[in-house]
Protein backbone atom coordinates (compact mmCIF):
# COMPACT_ATOMS: atom_id res chain seq x y z
CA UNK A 1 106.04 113.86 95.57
CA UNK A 2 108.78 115.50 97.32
CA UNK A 3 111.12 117.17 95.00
CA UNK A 4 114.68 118.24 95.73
CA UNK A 5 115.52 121.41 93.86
CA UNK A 6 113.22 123.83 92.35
CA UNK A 7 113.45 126.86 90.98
CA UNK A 8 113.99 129.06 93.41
CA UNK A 9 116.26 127.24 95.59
CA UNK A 10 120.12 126.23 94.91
CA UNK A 11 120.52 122.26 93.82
CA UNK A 12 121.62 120.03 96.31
CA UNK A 13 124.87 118.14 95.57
CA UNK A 14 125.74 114.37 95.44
CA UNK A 15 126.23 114.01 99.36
CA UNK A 16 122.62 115.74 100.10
CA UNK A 17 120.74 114.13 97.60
CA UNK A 18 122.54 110.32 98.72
CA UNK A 19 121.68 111.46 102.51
CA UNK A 20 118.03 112.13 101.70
CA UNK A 21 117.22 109.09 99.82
CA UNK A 22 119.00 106.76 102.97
CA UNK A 23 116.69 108.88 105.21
CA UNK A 24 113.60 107.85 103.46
CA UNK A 25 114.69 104.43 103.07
CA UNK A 26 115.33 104.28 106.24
CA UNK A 27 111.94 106.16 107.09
CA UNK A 28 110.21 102.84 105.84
CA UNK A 29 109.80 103.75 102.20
CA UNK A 30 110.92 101.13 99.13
CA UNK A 31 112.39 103.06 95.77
CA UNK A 32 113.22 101.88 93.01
CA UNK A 33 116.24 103.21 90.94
CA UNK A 34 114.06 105.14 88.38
CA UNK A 35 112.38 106.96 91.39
CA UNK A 36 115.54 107.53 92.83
CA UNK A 37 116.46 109.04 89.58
CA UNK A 38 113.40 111.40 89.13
CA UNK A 39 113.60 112.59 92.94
CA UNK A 40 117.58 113.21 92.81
CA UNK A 41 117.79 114.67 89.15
CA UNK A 42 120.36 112.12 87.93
CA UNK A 43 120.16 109.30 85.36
CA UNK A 44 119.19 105.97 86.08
CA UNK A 45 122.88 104.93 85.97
CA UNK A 46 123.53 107.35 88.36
CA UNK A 47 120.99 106.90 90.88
CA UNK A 48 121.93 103.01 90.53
CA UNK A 49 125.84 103.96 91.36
CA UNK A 50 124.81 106.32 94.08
CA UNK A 51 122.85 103.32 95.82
CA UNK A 52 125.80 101.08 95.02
CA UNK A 53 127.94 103.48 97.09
CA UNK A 54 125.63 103.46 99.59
CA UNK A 55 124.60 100.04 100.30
CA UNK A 56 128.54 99.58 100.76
CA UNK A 57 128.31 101.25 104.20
CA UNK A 58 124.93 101.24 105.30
CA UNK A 59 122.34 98.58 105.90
CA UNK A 60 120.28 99.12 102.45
CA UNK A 61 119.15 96.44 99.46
CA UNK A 62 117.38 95.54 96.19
CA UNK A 63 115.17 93.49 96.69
CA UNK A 64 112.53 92.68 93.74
CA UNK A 65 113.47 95.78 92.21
CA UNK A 66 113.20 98.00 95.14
CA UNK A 67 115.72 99.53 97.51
CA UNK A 68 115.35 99.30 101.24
CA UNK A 69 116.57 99.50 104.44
CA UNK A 70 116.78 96.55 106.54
CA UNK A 71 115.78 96.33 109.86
């Protein structure tokens, strides 16, 4: 599993971590808003706000639990 900060490197902040999880949704993968949470370091409330925010401008849903980008 990828991670996104780790000990020896600096965190990355909201607008890196929101940018990576659109590229792998739009890299084909399906997440759902606990993995979001566990790969960005936020709560589950704030990985579901952060996809809120971003299915306002780009092309991404929930569908059965799962967020992803439609074609």
């Amino acid at each position: 599993m990828i991670k996104l900060t780790d000990n020896n490197s600096r965190e990355l902040n909201a607008h890196q971590k929101a940018t990576f999880i659109a590229m792998l949704l739009w890299n084909g993968n399906e997440l759902t808003t606990a993995g979001i949470a566990r790969l960005t370091g936020t709560t589950w409330d704030g990985a579901d706000f952060m996809m809120q925010m971003i299915s306002g401008v780009a092309p991404i849903v929930k569908v059965d639990g799962k967020w992803k980008w439609l074609e």
